[in-house]
C-alpha atoms as a PDB file:
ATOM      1  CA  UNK A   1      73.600  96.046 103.231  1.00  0.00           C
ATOM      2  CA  UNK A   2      73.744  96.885  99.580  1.00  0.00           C
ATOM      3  CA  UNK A   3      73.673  93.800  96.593  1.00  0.00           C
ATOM      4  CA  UNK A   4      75.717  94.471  93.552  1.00  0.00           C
ATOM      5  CA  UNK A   5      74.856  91.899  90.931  1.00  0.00           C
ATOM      6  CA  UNK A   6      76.062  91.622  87.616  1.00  0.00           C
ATOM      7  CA  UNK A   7      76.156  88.493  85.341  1.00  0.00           C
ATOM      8  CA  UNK A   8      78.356  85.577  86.132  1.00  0.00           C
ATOM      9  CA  UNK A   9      81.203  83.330  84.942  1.00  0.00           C
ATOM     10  CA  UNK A  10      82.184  79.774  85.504  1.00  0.00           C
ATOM     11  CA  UNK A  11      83.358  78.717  89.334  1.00  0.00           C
ATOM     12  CA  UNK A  12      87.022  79.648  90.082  1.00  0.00           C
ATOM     13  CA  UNK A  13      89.854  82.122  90.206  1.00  0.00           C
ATOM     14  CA  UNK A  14      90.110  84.314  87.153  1.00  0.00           C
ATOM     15  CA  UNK A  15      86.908  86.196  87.093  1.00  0.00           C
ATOM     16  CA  UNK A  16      87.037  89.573  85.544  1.00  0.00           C
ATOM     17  CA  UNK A  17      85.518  92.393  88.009  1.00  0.00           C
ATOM     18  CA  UNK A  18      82.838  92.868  85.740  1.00  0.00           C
ATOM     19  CA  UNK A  19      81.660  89.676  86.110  1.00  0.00           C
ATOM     20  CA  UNK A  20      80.904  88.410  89.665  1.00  0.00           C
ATOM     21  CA  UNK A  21      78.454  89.220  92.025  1.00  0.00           C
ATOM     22  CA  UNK A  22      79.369  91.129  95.582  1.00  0.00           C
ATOM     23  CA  UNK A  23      78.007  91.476  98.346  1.00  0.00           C
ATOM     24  CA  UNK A  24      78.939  95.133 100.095  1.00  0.00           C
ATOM     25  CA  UNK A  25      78.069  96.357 103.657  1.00  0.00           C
ATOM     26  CA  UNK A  26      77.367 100.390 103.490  1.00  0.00           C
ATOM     27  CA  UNK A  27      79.148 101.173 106.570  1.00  0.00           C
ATOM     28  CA  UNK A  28      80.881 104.072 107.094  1.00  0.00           C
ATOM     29  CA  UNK A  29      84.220 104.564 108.178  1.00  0.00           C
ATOM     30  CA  UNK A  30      85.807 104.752 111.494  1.00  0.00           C
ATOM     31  CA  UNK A  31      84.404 107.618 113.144  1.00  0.00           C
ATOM     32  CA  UNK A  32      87.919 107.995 114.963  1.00  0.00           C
ATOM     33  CA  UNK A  33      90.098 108.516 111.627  1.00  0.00           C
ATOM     34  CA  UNK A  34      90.302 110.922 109.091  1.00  0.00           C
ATOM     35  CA  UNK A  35      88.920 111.045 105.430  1.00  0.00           C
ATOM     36  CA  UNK A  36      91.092 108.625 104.053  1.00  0.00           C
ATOM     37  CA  UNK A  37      92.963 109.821 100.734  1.00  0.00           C
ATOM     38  CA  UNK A  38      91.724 108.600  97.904  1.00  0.00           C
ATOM     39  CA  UNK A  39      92.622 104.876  96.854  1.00  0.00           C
ATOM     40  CA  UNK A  40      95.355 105.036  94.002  1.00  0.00           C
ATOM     41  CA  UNK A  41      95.258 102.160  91.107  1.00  0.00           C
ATOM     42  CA  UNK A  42      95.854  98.788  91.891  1.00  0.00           C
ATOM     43  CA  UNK A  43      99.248  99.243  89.705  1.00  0.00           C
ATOM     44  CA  UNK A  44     100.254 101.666  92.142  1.00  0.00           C
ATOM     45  CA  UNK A  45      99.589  99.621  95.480  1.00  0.00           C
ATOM     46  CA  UNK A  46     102.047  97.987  97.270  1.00  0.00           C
ATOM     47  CA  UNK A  47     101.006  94.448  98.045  1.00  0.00           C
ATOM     48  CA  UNK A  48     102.107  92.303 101.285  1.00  0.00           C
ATOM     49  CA  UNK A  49     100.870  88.214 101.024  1.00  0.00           C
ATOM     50  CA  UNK A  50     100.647  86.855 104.335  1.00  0.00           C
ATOM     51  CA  UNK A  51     100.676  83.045 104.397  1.00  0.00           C
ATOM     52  CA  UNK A  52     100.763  80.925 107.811  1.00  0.00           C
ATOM     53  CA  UNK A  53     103.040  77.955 107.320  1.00  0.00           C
ATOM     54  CA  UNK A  54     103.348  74.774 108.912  1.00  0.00           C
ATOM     55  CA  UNK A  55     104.842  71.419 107.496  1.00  0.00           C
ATOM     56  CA  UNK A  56     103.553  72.707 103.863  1.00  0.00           C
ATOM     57  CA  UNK A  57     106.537  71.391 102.066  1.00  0.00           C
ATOM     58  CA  UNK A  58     104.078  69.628  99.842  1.00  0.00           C
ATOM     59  CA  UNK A  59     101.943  72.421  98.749  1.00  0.00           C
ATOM     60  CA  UNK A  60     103.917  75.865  99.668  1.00  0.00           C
ATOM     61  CA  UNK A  61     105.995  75.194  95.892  1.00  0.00           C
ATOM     62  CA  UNK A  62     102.518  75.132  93.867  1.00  0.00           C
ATOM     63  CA  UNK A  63     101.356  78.309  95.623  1.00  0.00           C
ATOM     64  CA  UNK A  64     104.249  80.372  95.260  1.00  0.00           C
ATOM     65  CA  UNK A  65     104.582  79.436  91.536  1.00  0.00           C
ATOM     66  CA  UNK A  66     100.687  80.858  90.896  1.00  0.00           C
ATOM     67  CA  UNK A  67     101.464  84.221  92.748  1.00  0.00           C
ATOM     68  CA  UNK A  68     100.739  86.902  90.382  1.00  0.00           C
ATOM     69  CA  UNK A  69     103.389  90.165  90.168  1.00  0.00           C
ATOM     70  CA  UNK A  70     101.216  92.213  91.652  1.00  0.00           C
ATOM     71  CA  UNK A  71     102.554  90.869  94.939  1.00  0.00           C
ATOM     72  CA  UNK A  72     105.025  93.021  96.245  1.00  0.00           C
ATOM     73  CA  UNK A  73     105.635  90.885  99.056  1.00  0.00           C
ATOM     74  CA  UNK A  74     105.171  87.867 100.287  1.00  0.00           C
ATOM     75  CA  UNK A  75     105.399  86.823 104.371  1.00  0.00           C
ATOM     76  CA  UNK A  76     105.542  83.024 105.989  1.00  0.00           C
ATOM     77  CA  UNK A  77     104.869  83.151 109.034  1.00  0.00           C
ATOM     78  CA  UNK A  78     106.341  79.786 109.937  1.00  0.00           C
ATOM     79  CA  UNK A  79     104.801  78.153 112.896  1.00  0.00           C
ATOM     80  CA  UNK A  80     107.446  75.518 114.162  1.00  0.00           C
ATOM     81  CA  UNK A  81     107.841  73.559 111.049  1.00  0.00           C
ATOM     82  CA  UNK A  82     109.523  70.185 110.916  1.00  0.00           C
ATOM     83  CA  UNK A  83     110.168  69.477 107.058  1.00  0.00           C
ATOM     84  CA  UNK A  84     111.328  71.149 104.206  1.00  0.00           C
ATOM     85  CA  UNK A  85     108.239  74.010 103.628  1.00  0.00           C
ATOM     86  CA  UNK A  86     111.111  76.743 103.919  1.00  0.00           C
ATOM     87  CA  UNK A  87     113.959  75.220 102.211  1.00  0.00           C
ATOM     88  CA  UNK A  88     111.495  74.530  99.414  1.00  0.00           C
ATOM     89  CA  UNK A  89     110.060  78.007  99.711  1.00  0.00           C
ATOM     90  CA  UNK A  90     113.187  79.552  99.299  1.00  0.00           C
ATOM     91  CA  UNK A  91     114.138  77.815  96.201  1.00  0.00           C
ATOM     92  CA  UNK A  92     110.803  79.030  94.859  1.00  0.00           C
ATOM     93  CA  UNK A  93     111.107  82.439  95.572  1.00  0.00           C
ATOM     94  CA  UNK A  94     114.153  83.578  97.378  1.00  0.00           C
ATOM     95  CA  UNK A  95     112.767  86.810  98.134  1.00  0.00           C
ATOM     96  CA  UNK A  96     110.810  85.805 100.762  1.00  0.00           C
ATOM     97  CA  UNK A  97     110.272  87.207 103.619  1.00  0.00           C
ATOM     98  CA  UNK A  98     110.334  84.593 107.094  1.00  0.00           C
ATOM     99  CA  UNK A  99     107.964  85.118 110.024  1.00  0.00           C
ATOM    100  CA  UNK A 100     108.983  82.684 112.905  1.00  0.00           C
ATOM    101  CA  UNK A 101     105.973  82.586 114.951  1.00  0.00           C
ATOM    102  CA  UNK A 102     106.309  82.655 118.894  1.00  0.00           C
ATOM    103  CA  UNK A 103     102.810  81.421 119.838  1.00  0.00           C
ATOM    104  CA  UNK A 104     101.093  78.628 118.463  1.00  0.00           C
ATOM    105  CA  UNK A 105      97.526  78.559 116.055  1.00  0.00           C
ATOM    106  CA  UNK A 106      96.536  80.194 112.755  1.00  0.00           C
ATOM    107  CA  UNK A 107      95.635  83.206 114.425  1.00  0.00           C
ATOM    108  CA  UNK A 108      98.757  83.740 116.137  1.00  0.00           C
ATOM    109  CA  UNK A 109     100.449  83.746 112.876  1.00  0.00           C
ATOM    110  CA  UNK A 110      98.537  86.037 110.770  1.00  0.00           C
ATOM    111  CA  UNK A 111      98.895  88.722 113.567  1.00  0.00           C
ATOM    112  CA  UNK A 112     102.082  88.078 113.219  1.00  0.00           C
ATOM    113  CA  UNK A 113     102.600  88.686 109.611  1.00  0.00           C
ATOM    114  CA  UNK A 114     100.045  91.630 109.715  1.00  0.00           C
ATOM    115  CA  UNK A 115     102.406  93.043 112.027  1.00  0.00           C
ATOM    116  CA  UNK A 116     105.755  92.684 109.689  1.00  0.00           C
ATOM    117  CA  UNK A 117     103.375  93.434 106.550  1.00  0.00           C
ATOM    118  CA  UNK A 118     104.946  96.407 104.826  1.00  0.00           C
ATOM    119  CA  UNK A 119     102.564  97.344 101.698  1.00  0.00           C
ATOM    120  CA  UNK A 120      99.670  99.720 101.409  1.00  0.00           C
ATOM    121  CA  UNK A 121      97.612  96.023 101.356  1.00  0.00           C
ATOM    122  CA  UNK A 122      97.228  93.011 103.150  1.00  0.00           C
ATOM    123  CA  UNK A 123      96.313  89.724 101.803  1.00  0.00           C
ATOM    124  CA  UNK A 124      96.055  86.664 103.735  1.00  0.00           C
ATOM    125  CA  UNK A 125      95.559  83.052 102.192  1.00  0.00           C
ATOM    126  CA  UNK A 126      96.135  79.363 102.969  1.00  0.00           C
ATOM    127  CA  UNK A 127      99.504  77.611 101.930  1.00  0.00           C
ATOM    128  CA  UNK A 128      97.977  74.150 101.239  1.00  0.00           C
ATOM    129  CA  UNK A 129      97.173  74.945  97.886  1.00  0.00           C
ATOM    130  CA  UNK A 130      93.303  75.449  98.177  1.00  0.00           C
ATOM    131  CA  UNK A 131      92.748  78.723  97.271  1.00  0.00           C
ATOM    132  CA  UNK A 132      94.232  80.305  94.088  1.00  0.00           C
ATOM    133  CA  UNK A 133      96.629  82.915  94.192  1.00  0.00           C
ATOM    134  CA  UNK A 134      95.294  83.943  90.805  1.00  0.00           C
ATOM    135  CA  UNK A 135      92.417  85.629  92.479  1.00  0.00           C
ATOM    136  CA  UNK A 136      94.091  88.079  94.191  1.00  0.00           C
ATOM    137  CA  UNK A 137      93.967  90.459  91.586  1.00  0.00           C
ATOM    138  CA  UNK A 138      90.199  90.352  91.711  1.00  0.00           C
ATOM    139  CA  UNK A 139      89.983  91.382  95.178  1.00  0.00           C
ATOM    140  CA  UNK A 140      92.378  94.255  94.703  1.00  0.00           C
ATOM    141  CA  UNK A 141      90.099  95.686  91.615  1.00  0.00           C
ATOM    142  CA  UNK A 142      87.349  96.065  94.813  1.00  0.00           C
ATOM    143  CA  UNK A 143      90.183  97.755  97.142  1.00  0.00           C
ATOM    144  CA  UNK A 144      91.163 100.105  94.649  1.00  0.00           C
ATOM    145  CA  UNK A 145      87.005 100.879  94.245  1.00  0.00           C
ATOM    146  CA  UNK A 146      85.706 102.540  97.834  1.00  0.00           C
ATOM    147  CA  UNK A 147      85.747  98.857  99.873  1.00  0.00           C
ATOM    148  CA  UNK A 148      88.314  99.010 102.664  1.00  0.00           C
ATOM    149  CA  UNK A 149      88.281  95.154 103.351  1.00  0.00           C
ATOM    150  CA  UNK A 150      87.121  92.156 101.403  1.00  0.00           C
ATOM    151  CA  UNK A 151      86.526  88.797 101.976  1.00  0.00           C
ATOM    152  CA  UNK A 152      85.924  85.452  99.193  1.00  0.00           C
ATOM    153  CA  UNK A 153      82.718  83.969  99.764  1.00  0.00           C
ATOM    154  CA  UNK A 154      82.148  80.122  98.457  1.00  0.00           C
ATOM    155  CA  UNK A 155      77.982  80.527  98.133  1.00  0.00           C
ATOM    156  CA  UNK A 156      77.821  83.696  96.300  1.00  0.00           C
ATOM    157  CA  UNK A 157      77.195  82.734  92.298  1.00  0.00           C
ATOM    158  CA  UNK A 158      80.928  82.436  91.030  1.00  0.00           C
ATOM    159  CA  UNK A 159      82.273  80.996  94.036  1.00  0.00           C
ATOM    160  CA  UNK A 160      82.152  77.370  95.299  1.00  0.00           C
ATOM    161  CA  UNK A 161      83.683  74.389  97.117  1.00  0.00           C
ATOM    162  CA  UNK A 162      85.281  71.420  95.908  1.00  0.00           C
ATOM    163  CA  UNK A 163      86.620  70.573  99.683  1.00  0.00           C
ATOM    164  CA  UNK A 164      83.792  71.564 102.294  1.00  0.00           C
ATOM    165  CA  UNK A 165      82.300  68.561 104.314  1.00  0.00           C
ATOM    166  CA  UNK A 166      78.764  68.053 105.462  1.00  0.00           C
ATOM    167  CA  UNK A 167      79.544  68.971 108.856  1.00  0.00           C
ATOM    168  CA  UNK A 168      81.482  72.202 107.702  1.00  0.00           C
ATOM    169  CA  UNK A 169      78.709  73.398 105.503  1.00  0.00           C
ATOM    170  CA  UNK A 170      76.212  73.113 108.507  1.00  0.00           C
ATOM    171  CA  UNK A 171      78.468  74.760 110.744  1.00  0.00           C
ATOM    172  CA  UNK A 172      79.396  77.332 108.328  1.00  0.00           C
ATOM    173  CA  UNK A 173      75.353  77.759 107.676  1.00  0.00           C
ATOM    174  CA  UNK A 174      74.812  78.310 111.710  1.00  0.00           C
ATOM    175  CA  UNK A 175      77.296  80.473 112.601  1.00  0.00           C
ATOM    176  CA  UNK A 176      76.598  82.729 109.402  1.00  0.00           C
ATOM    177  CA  UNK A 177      72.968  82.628 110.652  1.00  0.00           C
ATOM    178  CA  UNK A 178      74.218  84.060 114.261  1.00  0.00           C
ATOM    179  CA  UNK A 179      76.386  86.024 112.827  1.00  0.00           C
ATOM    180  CA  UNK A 180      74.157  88.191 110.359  1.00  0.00           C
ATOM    181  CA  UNK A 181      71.480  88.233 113.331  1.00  0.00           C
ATOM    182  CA  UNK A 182      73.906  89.964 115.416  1.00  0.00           C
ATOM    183  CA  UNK A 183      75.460  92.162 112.557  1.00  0.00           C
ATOM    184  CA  UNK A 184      72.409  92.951 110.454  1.00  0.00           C
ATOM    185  CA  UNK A 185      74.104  91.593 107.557  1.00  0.00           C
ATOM    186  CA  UNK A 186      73.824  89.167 104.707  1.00  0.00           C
ATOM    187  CA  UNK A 187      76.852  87.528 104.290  1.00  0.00           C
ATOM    188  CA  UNK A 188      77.139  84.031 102.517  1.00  0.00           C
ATOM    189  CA  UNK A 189      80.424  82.901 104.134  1.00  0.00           C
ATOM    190  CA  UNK A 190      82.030  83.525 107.339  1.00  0.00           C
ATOM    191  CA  UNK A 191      84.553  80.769 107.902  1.00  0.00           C
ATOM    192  CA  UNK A 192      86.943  81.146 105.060  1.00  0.00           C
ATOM    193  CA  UNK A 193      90.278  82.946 105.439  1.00  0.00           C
ATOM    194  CA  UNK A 194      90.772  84.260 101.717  1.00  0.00           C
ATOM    195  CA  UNK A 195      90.625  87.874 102.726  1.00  0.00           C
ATOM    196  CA  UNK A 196      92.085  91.493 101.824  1.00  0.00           C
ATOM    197  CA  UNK A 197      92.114  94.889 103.114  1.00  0.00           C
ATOM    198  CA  UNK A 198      94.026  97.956 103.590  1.00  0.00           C
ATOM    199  CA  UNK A 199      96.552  97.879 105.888  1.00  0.00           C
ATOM    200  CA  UNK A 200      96.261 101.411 107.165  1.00  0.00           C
ATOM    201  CA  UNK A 201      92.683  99.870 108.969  1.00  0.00           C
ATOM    202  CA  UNK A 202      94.492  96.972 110.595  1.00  0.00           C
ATOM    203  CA  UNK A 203      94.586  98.998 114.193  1.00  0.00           C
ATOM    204  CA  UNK A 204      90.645  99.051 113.944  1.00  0.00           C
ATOM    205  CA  UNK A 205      90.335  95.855 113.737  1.00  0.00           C
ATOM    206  CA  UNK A 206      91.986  94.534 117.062  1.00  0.00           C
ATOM    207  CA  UNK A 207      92.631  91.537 116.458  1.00  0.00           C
ATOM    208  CA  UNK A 208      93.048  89.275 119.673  1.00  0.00           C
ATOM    209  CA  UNK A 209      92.390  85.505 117.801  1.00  0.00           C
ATOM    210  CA  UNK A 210      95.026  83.243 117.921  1.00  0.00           C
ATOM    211  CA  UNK A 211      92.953  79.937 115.965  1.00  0.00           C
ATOM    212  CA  UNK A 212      90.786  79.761 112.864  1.00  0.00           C
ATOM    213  CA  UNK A 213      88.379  81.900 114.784  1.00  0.00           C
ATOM    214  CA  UNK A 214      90.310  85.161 113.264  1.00  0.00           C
ATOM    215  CA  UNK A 215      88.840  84.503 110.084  1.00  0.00           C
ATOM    216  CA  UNK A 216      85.246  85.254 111.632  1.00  0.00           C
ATOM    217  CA  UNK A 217      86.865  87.758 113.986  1.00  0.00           C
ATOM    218  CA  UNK A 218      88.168  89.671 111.338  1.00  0.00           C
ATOM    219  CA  UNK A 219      84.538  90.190 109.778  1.00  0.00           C
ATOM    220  CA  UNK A 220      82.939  91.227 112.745  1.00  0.00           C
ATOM    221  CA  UNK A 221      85.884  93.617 113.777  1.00  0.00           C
ATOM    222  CA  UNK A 222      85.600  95.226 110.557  1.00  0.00           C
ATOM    223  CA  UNK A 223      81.995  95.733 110.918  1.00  0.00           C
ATOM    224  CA  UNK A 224      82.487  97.080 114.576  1.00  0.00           C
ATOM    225  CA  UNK A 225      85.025  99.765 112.921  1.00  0.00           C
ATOM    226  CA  UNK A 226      82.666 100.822 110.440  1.00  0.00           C
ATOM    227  CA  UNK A 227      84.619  99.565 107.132  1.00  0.00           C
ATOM    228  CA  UNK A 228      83.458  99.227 103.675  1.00  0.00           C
ATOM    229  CA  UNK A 229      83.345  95.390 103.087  1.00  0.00           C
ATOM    230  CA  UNK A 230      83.116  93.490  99.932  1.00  0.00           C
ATOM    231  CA  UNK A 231      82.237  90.026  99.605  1.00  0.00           C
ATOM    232  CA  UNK A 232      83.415  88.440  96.104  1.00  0.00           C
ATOM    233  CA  UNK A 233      84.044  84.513  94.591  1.00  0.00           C
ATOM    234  CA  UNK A 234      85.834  82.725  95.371  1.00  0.00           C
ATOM    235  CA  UNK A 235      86.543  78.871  94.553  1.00  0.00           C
ATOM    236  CA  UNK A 236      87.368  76.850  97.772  1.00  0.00           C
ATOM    237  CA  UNK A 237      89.479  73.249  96.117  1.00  0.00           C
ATOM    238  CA  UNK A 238      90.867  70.709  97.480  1.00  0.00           C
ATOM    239  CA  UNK A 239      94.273  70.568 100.122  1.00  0.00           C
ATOM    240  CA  UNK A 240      96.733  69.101  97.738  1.00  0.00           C
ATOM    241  CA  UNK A 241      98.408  67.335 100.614  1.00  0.00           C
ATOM    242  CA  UNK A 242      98.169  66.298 103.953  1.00  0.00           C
ATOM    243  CA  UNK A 243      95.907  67.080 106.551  1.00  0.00           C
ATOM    244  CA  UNK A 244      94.034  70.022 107.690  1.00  0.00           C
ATOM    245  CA  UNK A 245      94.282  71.153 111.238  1.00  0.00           C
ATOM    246  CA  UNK A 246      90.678  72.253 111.816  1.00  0.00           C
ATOM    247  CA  UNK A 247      87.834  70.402 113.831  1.00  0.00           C
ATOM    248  CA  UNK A 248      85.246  71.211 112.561  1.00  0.00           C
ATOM    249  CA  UNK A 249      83.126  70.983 116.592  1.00  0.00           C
ATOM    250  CA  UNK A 250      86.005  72.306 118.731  1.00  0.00           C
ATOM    251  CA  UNK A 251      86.638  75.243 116.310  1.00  0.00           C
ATOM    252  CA  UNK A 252      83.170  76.100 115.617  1.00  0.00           C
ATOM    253  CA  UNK A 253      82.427  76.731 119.269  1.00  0.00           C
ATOM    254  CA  UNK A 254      85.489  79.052 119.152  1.00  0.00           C
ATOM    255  CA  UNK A 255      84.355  80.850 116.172  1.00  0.00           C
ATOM    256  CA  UNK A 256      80.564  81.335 118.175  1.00  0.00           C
ATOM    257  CA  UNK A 257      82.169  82.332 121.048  1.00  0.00           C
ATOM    258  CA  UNK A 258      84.377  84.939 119.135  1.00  0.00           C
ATOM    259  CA  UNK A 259      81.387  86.324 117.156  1.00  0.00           C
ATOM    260  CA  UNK A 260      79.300  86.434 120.270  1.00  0.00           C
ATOM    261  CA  UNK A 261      82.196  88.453 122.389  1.00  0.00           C
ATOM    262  CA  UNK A 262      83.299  91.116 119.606  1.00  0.00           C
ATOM    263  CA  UNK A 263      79.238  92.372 119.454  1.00  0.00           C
ATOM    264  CA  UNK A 264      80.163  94.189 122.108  1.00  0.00           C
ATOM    265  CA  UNK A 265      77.637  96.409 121.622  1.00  0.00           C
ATOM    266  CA  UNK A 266      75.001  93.828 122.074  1.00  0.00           C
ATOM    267  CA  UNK A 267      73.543  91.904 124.830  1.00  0.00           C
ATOM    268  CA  UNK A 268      74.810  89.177 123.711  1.00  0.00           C
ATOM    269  CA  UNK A 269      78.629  90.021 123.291  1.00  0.00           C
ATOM    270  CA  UNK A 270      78.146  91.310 127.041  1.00  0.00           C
ATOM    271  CA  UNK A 271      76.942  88.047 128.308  1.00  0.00           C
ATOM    272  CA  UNK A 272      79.069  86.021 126.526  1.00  0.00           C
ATOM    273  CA  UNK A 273      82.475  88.610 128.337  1.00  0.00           C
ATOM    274  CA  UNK A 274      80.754  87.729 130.921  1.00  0.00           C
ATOM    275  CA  UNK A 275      80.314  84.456 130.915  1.00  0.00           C
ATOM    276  CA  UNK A 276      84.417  84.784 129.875  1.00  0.00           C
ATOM    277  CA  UNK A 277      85.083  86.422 133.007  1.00  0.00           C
ATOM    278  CA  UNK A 278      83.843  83.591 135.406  1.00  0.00           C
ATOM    279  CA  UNK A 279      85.305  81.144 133.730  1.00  0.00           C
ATOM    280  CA  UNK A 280      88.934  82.992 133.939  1.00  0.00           C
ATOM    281  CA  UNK A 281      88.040  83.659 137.231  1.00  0.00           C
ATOM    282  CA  UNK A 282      86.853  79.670 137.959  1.00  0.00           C
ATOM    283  CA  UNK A 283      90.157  78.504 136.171  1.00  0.00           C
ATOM    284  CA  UNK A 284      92.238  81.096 138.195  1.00  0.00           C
ATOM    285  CA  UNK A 285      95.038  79.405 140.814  1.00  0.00           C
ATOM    286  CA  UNK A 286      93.962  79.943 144.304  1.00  0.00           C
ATOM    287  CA  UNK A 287      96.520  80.939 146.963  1.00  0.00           C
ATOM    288  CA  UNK A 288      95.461  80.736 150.892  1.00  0.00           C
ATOM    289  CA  UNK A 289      97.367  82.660 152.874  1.00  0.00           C
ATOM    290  CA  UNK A 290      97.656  81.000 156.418  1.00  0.00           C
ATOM    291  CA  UNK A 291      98.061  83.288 159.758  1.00  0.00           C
ATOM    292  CA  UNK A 292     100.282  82.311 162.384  1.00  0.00           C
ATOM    293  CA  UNK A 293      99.618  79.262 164.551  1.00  0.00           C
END
């Protein structure tokens, strides 16, 4: 793990690449594919925004109006929605691009949208207004510099939270600790899904999530392909309306389960497949087949 510190600015989007602190991994890349070409300019990347929608009619207008014009495109991946988040969408920005999701859960939809994503990039991000579009640009300056994937961080200096509960931040705090055991890392955030990376790498990362648990899945897949990660600032506010879909308990064991399974070159992501295994096997219908009597 390398540090990269430089002096700091206030909390929140906006911060100039000079001045934030990052947090790199020195991996190399995957063994399996070739020298990459070099990384043209940010001006000269092609951008895809994937956002996972459901019943955001509220919010998805305030995010689409800070989207900077660096975005080349921008994907909702709507997941069964009820109100008016497209409608509204669409007289925000009427070059959108829809996503209707088959499955169900937040990781089910940004598989989906990396899958339809079209530009040289992929960024993913909430649509309930609590990250800011406005630091996109920030995590493209690191793409555009040797990192192949990087990730907003709440608890490096320049970053922050103006939403995380008590229970989050100890759950966040655990699962980090597990993770960076596991990894040899020293990440400061694992469960945030403000992330960015090139799409030509999204094959190595095989993604299989289908709940929050991609946003931690995504991490340690990147680390099991050997990327370049950075981890930057960002500013974590609060949803602007309605209610978040996470539990905190039931998706924390998820996200532990998830880390544990993708170390698969541990002992521990072996026990924990498994552990997976049996319990496929215990849930598994059972047919008897009866002889003739």
């Amino acid at each position: 793990m390398v540090h990269l510190s430089t002096t700091n600015g206030a909390n929140g989007g906006g911060l100039s690449p000079a001045r934030t602190t990052v947090t790199a991994t020195s991996n190399s890349r995957p063994p399996d594919s070739t020298p990459p070409e070099p990384t043209p300019p940010a001006a000269c990347l092609s951008v895809s925004l994937v956002i996972p929608v459901r019943n955001e009619a509220r919010n998805i207008a305030w995010v689409l109006e800070q989207i900077p014009d660096n975005v080349t495109e921008i994907i909702l991946v709507d997941g069964h929605s009820t109100d008016a988040t497209l409608t509204t969408a669409r007289s925000y920005r009427p070059d959108i691009r829809v996503v209707r999701q088959e499955g169900t859960g937040k990781g089910n939809a940004l598989r989906a949208g990396f899958l339809a994503a079209q530009g040289d990039v992929i960024v993913m991000m909430d649509a309930d207004g609590s990250m800011a579009p406005q630091e996109i640009s920030h995590y493209l300056h690191f793409l555009t510099n040797g990192y192949d994937f990087v990730k907003g961080s709440r608890f490096v200096v320049g970053g922050g939270s103006l939403d995380i509960t008590r229970i989050r931040s100890l759950g966040n705090w655990f699962l980090l600790g597990v993770f960076n055991s596991l990894y040899s890392t020293h990440l400061t955030d694992l469960c945030y899904g403000f992330c960015a990376f090139h799409r030509r790498y999204l094959d190595h990362l095989k993604l299989s999530a289908t709940g929050f648990e991609i946003e931690a899945e995504m991490t340690a897949c990147a680390m099991q392909a050997g990327l370049r990660i950075a981890e930057v600032p960002s500013l974590e506010m609060p949803r602007r309306s309605g209610k978040s879909n996470l539990h905190a308990i039931r998706d924390g064991i998820r996200v532990l389960r998830t880390v544990l399974i993708t170390n698969n070159s541990g002992t521990s992501g072996k026990l924990a497949q498994r552990i997976q295994q049996r319990r496929r096997v215990a849930s598994a219908p059972v047919t008897t087949a009866l002889g003739p009597t």
